[in-house]
Protein backbone atom coordinates (compact mmCIF):
# COMPACT_ATOMS: atom_id res chain seq x y z
CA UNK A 1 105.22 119.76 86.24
CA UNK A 2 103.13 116.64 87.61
CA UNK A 3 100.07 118.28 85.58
CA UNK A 4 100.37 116.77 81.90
CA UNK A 5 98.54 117.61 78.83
CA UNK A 6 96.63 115.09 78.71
CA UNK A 7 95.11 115.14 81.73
CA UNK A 8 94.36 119.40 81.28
CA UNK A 9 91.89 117.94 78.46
CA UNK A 10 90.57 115.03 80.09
CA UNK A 11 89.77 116.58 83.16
CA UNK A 12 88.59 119.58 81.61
CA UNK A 13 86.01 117.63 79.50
CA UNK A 14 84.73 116.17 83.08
CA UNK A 15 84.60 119.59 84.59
CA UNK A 16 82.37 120.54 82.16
CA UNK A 17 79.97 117.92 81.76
CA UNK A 18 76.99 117.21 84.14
CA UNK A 19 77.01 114.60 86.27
CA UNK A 20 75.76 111.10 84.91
CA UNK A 21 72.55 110.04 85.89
CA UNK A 22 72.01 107.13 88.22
CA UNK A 23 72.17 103.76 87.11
CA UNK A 24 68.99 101.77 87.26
CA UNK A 25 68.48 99.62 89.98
CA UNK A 26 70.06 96.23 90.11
CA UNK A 27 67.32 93.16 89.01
CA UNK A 28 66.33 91.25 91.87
CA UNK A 29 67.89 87.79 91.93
CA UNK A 30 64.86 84.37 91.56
CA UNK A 31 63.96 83.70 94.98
CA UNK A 32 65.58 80.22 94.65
CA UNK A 33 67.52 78.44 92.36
CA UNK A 34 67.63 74.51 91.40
CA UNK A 35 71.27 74.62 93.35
CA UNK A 36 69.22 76.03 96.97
CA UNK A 37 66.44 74.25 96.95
CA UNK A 38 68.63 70.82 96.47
CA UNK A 39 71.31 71.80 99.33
CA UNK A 40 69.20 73.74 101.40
CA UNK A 41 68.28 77.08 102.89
CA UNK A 42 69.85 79.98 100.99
CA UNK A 43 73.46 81.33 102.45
CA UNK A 44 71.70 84.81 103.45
CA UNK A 45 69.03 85.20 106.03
CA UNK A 46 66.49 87.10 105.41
CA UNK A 47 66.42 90.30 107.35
CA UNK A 48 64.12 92.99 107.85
CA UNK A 49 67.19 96.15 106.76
CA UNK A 50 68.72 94.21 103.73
CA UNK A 51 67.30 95.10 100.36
CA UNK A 52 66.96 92.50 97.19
CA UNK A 53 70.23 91.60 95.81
CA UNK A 54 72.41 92.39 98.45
CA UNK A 55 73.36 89.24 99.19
CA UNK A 56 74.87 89.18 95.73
CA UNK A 57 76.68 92.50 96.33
CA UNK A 58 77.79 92.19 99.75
CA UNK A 59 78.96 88.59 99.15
CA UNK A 60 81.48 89.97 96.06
CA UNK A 61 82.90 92.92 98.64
CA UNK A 62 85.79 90.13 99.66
CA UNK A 63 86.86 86.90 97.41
CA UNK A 64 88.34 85.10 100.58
CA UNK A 65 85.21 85.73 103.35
CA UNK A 66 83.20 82.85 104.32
CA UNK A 67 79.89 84.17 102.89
CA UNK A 68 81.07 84.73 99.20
CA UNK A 69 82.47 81.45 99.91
CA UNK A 70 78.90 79.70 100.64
CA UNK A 71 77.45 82.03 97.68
CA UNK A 72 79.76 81.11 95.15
CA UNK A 73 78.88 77.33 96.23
CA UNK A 74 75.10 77.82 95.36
CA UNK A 75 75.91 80.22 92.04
CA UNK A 76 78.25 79.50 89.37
CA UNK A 77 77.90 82.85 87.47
CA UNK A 78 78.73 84.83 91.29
CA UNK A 79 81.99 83.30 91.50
CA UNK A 80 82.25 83.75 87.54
CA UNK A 81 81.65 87.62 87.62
CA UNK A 82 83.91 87.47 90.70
CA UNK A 83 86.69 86.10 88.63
CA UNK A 84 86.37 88.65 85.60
CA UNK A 85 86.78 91.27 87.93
CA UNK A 86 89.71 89.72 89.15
CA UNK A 87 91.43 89.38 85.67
CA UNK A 88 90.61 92.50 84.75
CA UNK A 89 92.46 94.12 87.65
CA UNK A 90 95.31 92.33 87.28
CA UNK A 91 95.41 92.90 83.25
CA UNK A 92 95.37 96.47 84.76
CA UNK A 93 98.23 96.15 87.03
CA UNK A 94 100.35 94.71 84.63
CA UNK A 95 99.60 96.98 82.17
CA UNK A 96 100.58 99.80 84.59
CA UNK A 97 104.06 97.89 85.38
CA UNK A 98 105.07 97.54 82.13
CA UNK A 99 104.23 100.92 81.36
CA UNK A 100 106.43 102.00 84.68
CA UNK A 101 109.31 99.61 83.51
CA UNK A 102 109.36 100.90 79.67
CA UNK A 103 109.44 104.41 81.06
CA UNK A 104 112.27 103.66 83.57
CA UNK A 105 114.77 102.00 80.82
CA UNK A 106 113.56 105.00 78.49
CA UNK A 107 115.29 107.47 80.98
CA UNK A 108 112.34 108.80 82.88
CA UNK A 109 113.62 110.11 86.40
CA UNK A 110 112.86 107.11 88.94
CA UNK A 111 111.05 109.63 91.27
CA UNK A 112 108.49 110.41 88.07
CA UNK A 113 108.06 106.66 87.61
CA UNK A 114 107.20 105.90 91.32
CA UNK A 115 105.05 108.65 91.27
CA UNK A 116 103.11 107.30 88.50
CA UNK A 117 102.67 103.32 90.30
CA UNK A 118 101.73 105.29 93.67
CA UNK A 119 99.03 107.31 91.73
CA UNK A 120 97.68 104.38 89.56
CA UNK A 121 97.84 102.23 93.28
CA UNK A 122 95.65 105.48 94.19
CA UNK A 123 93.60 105.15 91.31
CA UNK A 124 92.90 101.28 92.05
CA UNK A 125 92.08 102.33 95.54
CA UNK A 126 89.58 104.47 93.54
CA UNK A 127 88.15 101.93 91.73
CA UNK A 128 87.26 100.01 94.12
CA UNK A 129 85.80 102.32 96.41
CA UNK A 130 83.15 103.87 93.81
CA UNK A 131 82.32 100.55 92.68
CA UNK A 132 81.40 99.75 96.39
CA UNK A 133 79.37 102.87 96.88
CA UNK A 134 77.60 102.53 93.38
CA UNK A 135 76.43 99.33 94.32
CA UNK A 136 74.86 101.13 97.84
CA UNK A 137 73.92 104.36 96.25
CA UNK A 138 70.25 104.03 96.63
CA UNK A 139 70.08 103.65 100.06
CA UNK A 140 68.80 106.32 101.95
CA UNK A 141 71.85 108.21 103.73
CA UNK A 142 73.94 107.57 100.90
CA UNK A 143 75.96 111.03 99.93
CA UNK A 144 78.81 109.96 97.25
CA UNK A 145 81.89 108.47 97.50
CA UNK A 146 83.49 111.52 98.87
CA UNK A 147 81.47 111.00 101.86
CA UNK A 148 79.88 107.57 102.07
CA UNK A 149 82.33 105.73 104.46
CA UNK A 150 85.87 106.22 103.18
CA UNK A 151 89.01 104.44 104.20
CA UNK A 152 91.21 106.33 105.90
CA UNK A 153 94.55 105.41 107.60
CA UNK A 154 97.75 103.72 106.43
CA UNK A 155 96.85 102.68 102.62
CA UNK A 156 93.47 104.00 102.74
CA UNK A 157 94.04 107.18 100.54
CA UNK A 158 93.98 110.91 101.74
CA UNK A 159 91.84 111.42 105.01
CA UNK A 160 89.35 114.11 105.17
CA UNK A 161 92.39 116.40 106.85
CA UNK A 162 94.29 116.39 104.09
CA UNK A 163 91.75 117.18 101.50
CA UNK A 164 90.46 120.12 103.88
CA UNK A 165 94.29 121.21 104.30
CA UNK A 166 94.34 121.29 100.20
CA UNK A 167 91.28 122.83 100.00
CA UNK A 168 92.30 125.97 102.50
CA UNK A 169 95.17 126.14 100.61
CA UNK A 170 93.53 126.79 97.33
CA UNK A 171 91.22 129.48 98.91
CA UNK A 172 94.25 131.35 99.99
CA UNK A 173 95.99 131.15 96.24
CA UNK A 174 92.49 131.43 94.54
CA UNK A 175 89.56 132.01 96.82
CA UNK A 176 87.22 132.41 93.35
CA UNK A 177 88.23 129.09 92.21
CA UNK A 178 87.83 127.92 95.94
CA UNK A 179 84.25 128.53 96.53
CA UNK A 180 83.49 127.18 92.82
CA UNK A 181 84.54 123.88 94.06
CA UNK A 182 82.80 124.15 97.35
CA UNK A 183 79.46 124.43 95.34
CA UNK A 184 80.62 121.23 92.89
CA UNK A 185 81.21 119.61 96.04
CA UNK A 186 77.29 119.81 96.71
CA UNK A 187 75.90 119.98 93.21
CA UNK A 188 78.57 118.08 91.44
CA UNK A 189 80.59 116.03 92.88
CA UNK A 190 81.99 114.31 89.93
CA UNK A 191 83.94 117.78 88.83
CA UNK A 192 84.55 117.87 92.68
CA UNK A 193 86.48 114.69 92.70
CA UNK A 194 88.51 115.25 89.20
CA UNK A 195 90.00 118.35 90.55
CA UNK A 196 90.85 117.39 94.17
CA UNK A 197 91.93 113.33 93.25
CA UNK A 198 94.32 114.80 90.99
CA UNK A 199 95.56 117.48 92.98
CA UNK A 200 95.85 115.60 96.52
CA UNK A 201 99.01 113.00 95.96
CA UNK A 202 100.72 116.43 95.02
CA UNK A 203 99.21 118.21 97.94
CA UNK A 204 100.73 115.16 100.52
CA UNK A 205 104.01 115.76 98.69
CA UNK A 206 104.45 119.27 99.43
CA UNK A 207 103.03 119.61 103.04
CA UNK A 208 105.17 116.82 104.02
CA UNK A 209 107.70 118.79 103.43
CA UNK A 210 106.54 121.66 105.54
CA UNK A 211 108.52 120.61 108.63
CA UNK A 212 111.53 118.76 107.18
CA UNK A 213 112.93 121.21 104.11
CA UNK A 214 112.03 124.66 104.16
CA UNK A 215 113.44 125.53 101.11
CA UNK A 216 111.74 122.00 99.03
CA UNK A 217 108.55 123.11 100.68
CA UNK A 218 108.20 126.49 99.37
CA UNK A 219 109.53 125.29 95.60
CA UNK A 220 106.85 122.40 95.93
CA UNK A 221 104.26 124.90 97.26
CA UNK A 222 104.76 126.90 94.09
CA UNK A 223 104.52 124.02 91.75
CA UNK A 224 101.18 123.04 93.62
CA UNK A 225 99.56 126.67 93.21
CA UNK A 226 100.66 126.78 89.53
CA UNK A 227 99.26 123.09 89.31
CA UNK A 228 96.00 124.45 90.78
CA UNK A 229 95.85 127.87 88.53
CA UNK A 230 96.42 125.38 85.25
CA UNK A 231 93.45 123.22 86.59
CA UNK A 232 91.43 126.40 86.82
CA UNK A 233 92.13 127.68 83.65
CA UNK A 234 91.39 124.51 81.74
CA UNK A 235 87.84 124.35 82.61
CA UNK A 236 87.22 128.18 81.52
CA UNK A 237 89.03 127.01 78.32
CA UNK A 238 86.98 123.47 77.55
CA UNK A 239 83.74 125.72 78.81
CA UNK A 240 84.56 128.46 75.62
CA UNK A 241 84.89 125.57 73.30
CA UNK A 242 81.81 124.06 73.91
CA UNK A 243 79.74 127.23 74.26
CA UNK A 244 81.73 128.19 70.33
CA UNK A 245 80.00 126.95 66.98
CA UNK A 246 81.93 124.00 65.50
CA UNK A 247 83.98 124.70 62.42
CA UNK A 248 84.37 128.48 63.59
CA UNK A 249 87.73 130.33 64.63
CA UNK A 250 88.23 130.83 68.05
CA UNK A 251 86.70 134.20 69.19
CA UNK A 252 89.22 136.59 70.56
CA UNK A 253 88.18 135.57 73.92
CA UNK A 254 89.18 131.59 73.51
CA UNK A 255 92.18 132.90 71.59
CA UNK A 256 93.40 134.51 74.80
CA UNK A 257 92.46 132.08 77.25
CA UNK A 258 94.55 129.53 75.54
CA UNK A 259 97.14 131.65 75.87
CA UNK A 260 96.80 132.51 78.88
CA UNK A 261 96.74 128.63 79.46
CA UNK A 262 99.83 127.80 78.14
CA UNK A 263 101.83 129.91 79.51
CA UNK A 264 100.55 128.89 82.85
CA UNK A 265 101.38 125.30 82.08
CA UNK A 266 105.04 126.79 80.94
CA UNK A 267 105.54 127.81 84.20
CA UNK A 268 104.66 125.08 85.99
CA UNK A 269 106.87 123.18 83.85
CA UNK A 270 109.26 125.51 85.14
CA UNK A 271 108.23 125.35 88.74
CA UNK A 272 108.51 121.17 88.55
CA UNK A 273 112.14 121.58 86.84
CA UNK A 274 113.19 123.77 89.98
CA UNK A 275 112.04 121.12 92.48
CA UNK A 276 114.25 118.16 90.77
CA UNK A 277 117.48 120.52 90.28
CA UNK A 278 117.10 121.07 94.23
CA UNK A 279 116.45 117.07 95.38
CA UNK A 280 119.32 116.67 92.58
CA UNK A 281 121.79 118.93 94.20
CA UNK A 282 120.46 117.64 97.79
CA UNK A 283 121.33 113.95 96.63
CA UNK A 284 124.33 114.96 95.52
CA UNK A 285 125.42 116.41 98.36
CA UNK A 286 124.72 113.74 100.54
CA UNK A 287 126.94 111.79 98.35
CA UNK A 288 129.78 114.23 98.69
CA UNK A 289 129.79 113.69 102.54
CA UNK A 290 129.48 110.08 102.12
CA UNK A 291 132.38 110.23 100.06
CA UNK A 292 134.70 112.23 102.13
CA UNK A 293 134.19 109.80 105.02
CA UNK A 294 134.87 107.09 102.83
CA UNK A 295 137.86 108.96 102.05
CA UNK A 296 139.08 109.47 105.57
CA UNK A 297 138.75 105.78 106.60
CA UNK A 298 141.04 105.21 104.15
CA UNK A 299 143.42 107.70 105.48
CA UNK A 300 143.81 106.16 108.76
CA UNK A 301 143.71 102.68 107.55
CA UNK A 302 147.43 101.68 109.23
CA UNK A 303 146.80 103.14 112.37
CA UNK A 304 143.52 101.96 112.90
CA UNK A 305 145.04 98.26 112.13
CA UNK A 306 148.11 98.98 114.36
CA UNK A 307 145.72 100.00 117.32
CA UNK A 308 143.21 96.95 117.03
CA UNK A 309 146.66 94.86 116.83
CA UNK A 310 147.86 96.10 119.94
CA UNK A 311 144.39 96.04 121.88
CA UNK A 312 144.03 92.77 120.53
CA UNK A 313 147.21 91.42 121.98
CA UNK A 314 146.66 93.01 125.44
CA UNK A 315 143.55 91.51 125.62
CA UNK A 316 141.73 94.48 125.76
CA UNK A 317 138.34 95.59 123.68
CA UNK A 318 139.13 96.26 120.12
CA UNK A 319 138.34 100.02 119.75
CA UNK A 320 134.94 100.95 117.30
CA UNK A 321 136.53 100.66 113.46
CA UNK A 322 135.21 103.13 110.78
CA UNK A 323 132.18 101.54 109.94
CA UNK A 324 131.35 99.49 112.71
CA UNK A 325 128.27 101.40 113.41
CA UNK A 326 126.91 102.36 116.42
CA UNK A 327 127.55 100.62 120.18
CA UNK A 328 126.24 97.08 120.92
CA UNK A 329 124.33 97.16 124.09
CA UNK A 330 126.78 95.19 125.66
CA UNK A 331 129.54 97.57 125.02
CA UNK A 332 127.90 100.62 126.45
CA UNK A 333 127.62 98.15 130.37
CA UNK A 334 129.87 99.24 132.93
CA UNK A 335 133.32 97.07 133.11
CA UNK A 336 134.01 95.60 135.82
CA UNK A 337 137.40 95.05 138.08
CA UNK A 338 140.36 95.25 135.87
CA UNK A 339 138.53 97.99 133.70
CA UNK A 340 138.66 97.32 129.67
CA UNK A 341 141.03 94.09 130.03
CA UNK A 342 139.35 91.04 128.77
CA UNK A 343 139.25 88.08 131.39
CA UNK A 344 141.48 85.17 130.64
CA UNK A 345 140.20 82.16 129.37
CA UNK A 346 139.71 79.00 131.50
CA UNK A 347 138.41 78.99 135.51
CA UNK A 348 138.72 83.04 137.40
């Protein structure tokens, strides 16, 4: 199952907190520094919509654009918090590659490993994106990061169809749990974007499938609904331990939710078990009939030699080998007088 443990607990815990409160409002920057006032006029304008320390912001948005450029020239500690930001990301992405690499010579499946760079990819994506909305947050039409001008496209993240596609699906499995998240979607949209960032890469997964293999679609549907039943179930769970007295056994109620709990996450285990014995019997089948066509080019080897010997030495088109591939352009023209026989050399 793509759901692990650890992530149950740690998105539970987020589930069930509030939302954190709003950062306070970035200091203004001096209204010149020794570095402007010797080499001129400031690199931002002044305009009438742009609100104090934007240019600081807005400059940082992309390292190689001519105004962080001109920024960094004027302020040292820009370009310095610009290059900490830097390091740190790519401290992160190596971290995540070695990670990847130590679980691939461990014996974790390849498909779990490039699952797990495409989600952290996802998750850098993430980064970014809230950091840039943070940073705009008190302006005035400003709704969150789920709404506040999202990428969307080719290596942009999921588009607002796909999360509405997930979301109709989970009203259909689990209408309760459906309209809970329509509300956190409103009122808090941190839960909001626990449960559907998790659930989305697995949500692509399994309606790309929809039109290309019936029978992986409906054993990847099933691992998303039990995905989506476990994520349910965790926040009732984390939401009876908090509301219990520390130090106290679990009341019958907790007892039976956990149970209830893990033996949704057993089948979902089950469930993701299902969908790699199918892709492993699929591969393997494609590598049967790879195989046996190996196998008969190698049965006709002689007379496939004898007839490109004798086309060859009539001067006529060497017949398509096992092989070959498909029909140059060329081949596929009409001949001309004298049909398949290759002109002689020299002056016609």
């Amino acid at each position: 199952m793509s759901l692990s443990i650890p992530f149950v607990l740690v998105a539970a815990g987020v589930l069930a907190q509030p939302p954190a409160a709003s950062d306070p409002a970035p200091q203004s920057p001096p209204a010149s520094t020794p570095a402007s006032d010797e080499k001129g006029p400031p690199p931002f304008p002044a305009r009438e919509d742009r609100r104090p320390g934007d240019e600081r912001r807005r400059g940082g948005d992309r390292f190689d654009s001519p105004l962080l450029r001109e920024a960094a020239s004027h302020d040292p500690k820009l370009l310095k918090d610009i290059i900490d930001r830097m390091l740190e990301q790519n401290n992160r992405i190596e971290r995540r590659l070695q990670d990847a690499k130590n679980k691939l010579e461990a014996g974790t499946p390849p498909e779990e490993v490039f699952r797990m760079l495409r989600e952290a990819r996802a998750g850098n994506m993430a980064d970014v994106f809230f950091q840039n909305w943070r940073e705009r947050r008190e302006e005035a039409n400003s709704q969150g990061p789920i709404f506040d001008k999202p990428k969307i496209g080719p290596g942009g993240g999921p588009d607002p169809q796909q999360r509405e596609e997930l979301m109709q699906f989970i009203r259909e499995i689990r209408p309760e749990f459906a309209a809970k998240l329509d509300e956190w979607q409103k009122t808090e949209p941190r839960a909001f974007r626990a449960v559907i960032g998790h659930l989305i890469m697995q949500a692509v997964d399994t309606f790309h499938e929809r039109d290309r293999d019936v029978q992986l679609y409906e054993l990847r549907k099933e691992d998303l609904r039990t995905s989506i039943l476990v994520v349910e179930k965790s926040t009732e769970v984390r939401t009876l331990q908090m509301s219990e007295p520390k130090g106290e056994p679990d009341s019958e109620k907790l007892t039976k939710a956990k149970a209830e709990l893990r033996d949704l996450m057993g089948k979902g285990y089950d469930a993701r078990v299902r969908v790699r014995e199918y892709e492993a019997d699929k591969l393997a089948k494609r590598l049967d009939e790879s195989r046996a066509r190996i196998q008969e080019t190698k049965d006709v080897r002689e007379q496939m030699i004898e007839k490109a010997m004798t086309q060859l030495l009539e001067r006529k088109r060497v017949s398509p080998q096992p092989g070959d591939g498909p029909p140059s352009p060329r081949d596929k023209q009409p001949q001309g007088p004298g049909g398949d026989r290759r002109p002689e050399p020299g002056p016609q």
